[in-house]
C-alpha atoms as a PDB file:
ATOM      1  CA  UNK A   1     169.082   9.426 -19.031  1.00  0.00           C
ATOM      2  CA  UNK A   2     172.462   7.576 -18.134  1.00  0.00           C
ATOM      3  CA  UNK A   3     171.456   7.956 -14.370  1.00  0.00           C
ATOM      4  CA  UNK A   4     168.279   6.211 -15.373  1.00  0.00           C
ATOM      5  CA  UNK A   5     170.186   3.129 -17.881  1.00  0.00           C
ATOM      6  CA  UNK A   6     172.646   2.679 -15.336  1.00  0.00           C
ATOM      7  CA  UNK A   7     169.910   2.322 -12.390  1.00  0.00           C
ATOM      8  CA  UNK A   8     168.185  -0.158 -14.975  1.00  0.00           C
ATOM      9  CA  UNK A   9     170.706  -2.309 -15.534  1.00  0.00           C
ATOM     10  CA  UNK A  10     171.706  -2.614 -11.608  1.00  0.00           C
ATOM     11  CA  UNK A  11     168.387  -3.742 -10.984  1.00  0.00           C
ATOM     12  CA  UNK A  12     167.105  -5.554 -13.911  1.00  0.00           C
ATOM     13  CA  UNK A  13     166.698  -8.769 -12.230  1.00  0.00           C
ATOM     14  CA  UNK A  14     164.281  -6.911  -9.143  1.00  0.00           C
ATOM     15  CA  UNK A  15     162.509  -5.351 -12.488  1.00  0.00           C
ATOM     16  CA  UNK A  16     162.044  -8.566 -13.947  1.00  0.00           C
ATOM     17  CA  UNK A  17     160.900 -10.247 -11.060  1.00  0.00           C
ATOM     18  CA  UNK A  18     158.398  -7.966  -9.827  1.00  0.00           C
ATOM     19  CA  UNK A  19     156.956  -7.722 -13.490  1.00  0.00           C
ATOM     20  CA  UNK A  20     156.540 -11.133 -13.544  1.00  0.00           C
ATOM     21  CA  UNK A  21     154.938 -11.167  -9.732  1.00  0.00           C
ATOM     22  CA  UNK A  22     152.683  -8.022 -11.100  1.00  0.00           C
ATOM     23  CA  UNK A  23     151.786 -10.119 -14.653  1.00  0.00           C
ATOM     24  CA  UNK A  24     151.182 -13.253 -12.437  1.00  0.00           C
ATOM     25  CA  UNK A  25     148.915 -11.042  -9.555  1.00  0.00           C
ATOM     26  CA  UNK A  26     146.663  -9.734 -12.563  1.00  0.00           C
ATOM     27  CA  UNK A  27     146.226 -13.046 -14.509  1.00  0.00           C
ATOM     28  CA  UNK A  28     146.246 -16.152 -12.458  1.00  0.00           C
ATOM     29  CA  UNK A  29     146.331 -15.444  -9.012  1.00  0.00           C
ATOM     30  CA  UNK A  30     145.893 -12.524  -5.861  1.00  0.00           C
ATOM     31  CA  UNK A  31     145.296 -12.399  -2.823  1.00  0.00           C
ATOM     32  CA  UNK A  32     142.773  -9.089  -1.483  1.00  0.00           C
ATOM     33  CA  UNK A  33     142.326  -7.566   2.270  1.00  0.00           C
ATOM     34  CA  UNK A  34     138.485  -7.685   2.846  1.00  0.00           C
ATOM     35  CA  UNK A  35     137.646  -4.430   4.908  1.00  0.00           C
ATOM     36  CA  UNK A  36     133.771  -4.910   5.244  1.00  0.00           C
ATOM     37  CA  UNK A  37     131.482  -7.256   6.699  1.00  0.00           C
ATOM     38  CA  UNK A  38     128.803  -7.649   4.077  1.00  0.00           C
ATOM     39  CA  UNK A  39     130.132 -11.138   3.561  1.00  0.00           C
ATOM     40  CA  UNK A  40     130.131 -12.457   7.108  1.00  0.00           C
ATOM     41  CA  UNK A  41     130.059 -15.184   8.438  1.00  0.00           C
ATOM     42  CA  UNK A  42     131.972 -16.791   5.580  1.00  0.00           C
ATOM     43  CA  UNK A  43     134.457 -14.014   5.006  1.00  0.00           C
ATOM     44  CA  UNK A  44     135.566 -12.088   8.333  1.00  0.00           C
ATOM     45  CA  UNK A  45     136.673  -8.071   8.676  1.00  0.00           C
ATOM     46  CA  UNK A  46     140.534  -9.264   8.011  1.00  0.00           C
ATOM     47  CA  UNK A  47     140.546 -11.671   6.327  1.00  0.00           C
ATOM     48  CA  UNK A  48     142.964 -11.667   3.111  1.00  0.00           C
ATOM     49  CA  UNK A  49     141.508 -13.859   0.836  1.00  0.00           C
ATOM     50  CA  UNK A  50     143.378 -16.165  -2.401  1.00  0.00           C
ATOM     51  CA  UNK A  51     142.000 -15.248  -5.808  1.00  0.00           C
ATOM     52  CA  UNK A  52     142.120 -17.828  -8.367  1.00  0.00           C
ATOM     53  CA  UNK A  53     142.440 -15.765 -11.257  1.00  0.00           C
ATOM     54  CA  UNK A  54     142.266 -17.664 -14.051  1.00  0.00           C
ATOM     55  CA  UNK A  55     138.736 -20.094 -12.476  1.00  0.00           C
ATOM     56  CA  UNK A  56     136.631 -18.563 -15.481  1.00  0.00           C
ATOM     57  CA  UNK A  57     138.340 -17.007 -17.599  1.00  0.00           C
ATOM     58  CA  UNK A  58     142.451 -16.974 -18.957  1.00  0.00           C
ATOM     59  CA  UNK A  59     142.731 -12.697 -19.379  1.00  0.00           C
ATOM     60  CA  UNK A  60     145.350 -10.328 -21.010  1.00  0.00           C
ATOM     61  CA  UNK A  61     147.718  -9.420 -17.986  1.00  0.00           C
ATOM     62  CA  UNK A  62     146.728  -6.123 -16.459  1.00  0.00           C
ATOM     63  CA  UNK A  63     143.395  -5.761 -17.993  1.00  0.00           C
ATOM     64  CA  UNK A  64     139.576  -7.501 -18.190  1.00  0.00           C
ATOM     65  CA  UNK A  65     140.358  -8.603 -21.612  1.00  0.00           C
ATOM     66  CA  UNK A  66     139.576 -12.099 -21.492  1.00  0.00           C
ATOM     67  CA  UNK A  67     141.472 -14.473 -24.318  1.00  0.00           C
ATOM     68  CA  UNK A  68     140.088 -18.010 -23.310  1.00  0.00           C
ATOM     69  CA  UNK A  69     137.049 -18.561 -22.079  1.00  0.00           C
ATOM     70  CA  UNK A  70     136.952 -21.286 -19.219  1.00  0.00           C
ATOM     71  CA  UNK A  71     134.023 -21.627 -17.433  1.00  0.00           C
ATOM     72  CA  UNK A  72     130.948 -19.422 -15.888  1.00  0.00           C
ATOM     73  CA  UNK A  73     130.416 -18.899 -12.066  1.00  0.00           C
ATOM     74  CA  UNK A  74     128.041 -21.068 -10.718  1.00  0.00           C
ATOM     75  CA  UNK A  75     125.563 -20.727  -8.045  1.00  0.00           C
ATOM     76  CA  UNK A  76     127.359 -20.765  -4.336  1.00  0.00           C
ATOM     77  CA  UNK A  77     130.780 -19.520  -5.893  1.00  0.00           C
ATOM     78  CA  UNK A  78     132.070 -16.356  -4.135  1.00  0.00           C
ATOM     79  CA  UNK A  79     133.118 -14.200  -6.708  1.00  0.00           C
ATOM     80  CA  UNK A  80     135.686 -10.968  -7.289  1.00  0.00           C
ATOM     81  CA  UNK A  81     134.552  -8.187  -9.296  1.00  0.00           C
ATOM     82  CA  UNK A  82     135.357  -5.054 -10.399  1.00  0.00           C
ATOM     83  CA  UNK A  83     131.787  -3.149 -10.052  1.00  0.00           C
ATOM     84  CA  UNK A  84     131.424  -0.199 -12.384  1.00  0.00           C
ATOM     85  CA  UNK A  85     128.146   0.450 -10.692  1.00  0.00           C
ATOM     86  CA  UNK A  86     129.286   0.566  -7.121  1.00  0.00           C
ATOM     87  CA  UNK A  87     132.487   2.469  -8.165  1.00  0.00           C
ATOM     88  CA  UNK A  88     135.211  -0.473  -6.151  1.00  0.00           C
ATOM     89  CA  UNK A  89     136.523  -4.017  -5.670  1.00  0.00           C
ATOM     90  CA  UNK A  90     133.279  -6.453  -4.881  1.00  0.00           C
ATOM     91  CA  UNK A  91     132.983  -9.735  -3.035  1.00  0.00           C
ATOM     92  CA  UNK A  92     129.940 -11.564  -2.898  1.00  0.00           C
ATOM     93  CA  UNK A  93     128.137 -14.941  -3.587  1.00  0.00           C
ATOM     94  CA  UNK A  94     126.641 -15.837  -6.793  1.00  0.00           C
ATOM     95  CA  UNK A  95     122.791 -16.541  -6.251  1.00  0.00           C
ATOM     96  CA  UNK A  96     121.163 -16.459  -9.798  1.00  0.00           C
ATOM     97  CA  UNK A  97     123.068 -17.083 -12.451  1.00  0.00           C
ATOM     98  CA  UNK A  98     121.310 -16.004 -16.592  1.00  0.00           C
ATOM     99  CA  UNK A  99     117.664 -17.074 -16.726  1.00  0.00           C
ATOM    100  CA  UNK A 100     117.531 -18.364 -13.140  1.00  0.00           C
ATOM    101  CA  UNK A 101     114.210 -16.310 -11.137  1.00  0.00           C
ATOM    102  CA  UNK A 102     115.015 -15.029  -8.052  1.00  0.00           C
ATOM    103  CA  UNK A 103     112.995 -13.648  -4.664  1.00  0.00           C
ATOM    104  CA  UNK A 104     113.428 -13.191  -1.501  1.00  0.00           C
ATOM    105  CA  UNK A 105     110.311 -13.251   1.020  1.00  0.00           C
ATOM    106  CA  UNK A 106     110.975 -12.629   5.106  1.00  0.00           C
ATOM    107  CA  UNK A 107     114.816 -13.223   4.200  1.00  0.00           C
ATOM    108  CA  UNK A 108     114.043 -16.959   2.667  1.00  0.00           C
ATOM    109  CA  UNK A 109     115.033 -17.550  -0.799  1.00  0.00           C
ATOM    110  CA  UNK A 110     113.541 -18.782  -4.059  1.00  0.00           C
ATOM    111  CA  UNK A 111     115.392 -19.883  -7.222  1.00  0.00           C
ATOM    112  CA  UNK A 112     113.540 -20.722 -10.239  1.00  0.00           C
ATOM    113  CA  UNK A 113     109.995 -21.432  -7.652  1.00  0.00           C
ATOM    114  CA  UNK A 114     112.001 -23.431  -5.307  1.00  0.00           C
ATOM    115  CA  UNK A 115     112.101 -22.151  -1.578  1.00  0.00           C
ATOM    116  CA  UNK A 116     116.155 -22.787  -0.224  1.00  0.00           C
ATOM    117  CA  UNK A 117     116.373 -24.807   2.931  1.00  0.00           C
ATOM    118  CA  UNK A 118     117.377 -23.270   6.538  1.00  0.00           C
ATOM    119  CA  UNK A 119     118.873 -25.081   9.797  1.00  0.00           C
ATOM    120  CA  UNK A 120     119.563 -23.178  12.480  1.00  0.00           C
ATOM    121  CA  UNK A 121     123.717 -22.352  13.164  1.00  0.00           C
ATOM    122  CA  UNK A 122     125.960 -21.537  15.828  1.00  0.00           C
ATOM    123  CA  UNK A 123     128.668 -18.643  15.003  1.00  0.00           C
ATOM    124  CA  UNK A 124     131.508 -17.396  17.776  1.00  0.00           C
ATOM    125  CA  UNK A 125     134.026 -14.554  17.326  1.00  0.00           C
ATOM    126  CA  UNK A 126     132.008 -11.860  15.147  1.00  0.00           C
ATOM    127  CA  UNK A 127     132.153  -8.743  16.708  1.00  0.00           C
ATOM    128  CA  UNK A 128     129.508  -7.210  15.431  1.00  0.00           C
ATOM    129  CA  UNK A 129     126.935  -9.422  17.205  1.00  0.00           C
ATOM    130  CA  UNK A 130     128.218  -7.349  20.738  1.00  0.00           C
ATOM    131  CA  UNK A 131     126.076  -4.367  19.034  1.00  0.00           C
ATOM    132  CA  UNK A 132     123.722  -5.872  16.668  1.00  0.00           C
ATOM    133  CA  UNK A 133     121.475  -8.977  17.424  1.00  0.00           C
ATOM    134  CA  UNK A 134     121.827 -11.533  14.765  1.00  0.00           C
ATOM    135  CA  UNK A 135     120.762 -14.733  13.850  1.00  0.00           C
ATOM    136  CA  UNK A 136     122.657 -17.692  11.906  1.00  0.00           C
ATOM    137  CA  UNK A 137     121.598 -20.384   9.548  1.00  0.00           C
ATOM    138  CA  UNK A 138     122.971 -22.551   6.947  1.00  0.00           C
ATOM    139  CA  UNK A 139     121.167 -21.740   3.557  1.00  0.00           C
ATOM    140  CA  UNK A 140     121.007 -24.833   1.179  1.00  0.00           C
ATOM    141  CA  UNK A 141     119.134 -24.700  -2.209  1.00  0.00           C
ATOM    142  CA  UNK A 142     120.138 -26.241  -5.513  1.00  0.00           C
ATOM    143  CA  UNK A 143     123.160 -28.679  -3.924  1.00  0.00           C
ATOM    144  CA  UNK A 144     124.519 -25.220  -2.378  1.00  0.00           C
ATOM    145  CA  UNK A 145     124.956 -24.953   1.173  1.00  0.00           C
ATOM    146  CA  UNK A 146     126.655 -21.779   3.071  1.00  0.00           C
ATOM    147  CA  UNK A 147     126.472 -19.922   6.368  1.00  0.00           C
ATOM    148  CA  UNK A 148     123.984 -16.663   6.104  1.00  0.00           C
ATOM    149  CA  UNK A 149     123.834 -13.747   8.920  1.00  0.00           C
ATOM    150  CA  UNK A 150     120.659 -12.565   9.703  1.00  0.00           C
ATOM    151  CA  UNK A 151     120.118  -9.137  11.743  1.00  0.00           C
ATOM    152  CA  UNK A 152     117.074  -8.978  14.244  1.00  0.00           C
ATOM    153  CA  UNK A 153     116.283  -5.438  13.038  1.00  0.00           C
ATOM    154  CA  UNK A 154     117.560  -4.701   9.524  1.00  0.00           C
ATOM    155  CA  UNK A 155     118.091  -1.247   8.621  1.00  0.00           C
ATOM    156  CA  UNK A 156     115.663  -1.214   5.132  1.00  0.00           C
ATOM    157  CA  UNK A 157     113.460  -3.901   3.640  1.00  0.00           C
ATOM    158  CA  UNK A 158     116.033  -5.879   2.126  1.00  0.00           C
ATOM    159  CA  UNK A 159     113.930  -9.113   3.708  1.00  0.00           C
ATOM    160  CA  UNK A 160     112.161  -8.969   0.669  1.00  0.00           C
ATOM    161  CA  UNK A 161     113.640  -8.735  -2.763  1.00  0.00           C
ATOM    162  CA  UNK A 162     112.421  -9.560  -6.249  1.00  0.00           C
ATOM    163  CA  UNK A 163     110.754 -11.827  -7.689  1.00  0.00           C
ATOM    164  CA  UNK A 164     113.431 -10.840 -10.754  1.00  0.00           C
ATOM    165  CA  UNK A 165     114.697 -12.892 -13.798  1.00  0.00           C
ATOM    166  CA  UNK A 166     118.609 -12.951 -14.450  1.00  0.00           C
ATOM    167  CA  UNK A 167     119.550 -11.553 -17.830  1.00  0.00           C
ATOM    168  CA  UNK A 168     121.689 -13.310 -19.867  1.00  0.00           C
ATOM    169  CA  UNK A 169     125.597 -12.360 -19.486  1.00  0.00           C
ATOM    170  CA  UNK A 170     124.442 -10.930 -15.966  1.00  0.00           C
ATOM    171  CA  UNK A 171     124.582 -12.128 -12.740  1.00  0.00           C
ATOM    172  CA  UNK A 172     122.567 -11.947  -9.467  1.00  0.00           C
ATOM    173  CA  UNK A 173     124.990 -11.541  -6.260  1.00  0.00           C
ATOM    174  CA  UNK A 174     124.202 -11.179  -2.472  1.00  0.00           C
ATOM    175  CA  UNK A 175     126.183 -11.119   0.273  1.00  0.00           C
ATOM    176  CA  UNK A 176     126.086 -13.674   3.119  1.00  0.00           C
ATOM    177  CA  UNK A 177     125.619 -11.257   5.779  1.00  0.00           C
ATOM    178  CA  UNK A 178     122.150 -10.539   4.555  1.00  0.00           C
ATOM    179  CA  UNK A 179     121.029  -7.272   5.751  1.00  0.00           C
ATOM    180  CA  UNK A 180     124.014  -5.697   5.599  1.00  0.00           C
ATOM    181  CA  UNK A 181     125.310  -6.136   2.292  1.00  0.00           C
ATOM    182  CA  UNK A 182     125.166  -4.010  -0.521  1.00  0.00           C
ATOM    183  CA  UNK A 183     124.696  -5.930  -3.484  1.00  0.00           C
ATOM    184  CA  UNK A 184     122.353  -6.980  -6.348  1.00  0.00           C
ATOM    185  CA  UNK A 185     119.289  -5.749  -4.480  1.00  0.00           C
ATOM    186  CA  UNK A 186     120.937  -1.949  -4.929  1.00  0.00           C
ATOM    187  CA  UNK A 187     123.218  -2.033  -7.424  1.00  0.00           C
ATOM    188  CA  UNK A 188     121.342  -4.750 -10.021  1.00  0.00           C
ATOM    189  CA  UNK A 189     122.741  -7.162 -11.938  1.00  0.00           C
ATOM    190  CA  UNK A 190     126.609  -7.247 -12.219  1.00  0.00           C
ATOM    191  CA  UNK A 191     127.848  -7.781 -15.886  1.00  0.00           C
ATOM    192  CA  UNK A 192     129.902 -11.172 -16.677  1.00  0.00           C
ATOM    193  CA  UNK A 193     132.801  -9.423 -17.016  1.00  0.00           C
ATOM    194  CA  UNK A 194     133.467  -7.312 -14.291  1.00  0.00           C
ATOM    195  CA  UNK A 195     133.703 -10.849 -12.539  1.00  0.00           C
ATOM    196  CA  UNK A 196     137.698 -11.102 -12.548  1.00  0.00           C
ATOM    197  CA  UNK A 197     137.965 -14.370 -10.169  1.00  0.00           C
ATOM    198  CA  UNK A 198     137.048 -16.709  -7.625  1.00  0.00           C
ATOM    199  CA  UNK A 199     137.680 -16.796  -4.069  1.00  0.00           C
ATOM    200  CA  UNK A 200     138.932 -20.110  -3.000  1.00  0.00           C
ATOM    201  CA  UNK A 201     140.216 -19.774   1.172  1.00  0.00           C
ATOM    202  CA  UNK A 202     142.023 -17.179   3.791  1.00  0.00           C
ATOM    203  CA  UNK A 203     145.211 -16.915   3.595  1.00  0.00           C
ATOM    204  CA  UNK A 204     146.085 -14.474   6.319  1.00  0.00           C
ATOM    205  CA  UNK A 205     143.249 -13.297   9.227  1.00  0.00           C
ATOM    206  CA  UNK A 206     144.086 -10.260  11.185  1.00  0.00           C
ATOM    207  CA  UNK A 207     141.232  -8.996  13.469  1.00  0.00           C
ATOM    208  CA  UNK A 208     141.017  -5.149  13.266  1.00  0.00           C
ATOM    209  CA  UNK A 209     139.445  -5.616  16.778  1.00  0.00           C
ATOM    210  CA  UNK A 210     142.266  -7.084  19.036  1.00  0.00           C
ATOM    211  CA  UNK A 211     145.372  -4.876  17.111  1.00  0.00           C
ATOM    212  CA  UNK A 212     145.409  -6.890  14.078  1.00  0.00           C
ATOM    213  CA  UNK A 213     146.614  -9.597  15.993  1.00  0.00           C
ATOM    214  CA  UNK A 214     146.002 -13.064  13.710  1.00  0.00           C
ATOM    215  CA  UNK A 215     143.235 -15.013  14.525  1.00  0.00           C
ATOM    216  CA  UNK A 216     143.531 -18.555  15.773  1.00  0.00           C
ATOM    217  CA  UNK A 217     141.826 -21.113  13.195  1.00  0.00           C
ATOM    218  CA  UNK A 218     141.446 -18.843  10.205  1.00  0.00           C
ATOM    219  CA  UNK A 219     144.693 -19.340   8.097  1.00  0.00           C
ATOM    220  CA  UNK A 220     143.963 -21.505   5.047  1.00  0.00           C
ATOM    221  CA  UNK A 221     140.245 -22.197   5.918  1.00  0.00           C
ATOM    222  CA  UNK A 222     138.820 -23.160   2.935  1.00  0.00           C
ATOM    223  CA  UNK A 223     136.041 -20.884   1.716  1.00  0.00           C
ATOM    224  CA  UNK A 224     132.439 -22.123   1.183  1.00  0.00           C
END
């Protein structure tokens, strides 16, 4: 027990600093590695992305107890969650948000009756295109607009999806790489809660691809 006061009290300012970096990681702002694709184009395989913690809700440190409500995540906001249903860390776009209907017919999306607008987009630098044909658009419905990957062949019939009506203190999320994201269209609704943040930009892009070498461009691109 000495051995363990004495090693305290050496170190009680390191102790105190990374409680404070912990405390400040778990209730206002992270940063997380994103090791899938299901959000591509937006988010690359690499990319370590800035959290903003505290964009909906101000929480007890170290827990999903939230102690001042802020604000709700609207349509188009990328969103971190802790998914009880898929068992791990989540990162996906919010679509529907309580009472909103949603579909999805030949990939082309419908909130609340209204079909989302599509113009066609030019994307360089994802790898994945070397082994699976893909198509690009920008998606724009409701005063959203985002990048979308398409595959020529998707693996299931997630091209069509719904129609389904949000339930309140639930949201509908989908990933921006289309037909290769698991999301609402397998795992439901995701409960208000398990929504722990916002993400805002890359802060760091290493490309698994090339040695984790960083890639040119990437740092600090905001995210949309």
């Amino acid at each position: 027990m000495r051995s363990i006061a004495r090693f305290l009290a050496r170190n009680k300012g390191f102790i105190a600093f990374m409680f404070c970096m912990l405390v400040f990681r778990s209730a206002v702002a992270d940063w997380n590695v994103v090791p899938t694709g299901s959000m591509q184009p937006t988010i690359r395989i690499g990319d370590r992305i800035v959290v903003d913690k505290a964009a909906y809700d101000v929480r007890v440190p170290l827990t999903h107890l939230s102690l001042m409500h802020l604000a709700d995540p609207k349509r188009g906001d990328i969103v971190v969650l802790d998914s009880k249903a898929a068992g791990e860390k989540l990162v996906k776009r919010v679509i529907g948000v309580p009472g909103d209907l949603v579909a999805l017919r030949g990939n082309r999306l419908y909130v609340n009756g209204q079909a989302a607008r599509y113009s066609a987009a030019m994307v360089n630098g994802i790898r994945d295109d070397a082994v699976e044909s893909a198509s690009y658009a920008v998606e724009s419905y409701d005063g959203v607009r985002h990048l979308i990957r398409m595959s020529a062949l998707p693996p299931d019939g997630s091209h069509d999806f719904g129609p389904v009506t949000v339930p309140a203190g639930k949201y509908l999320l989908l990933g921006d790489n289309r037909d290769n994201s698991a999301d609402s269209r397998y795992f439901g609704f995701f409960p208000r809660g398990e929504i722990t943040g916002r993400a805002t930009r890359v802060a760091v892009s290493l490309d698994p691809g090339d040695h984790y070498l960083p890639r040119a461009g990437r740092f600090g691109v905001q995210l949309e």
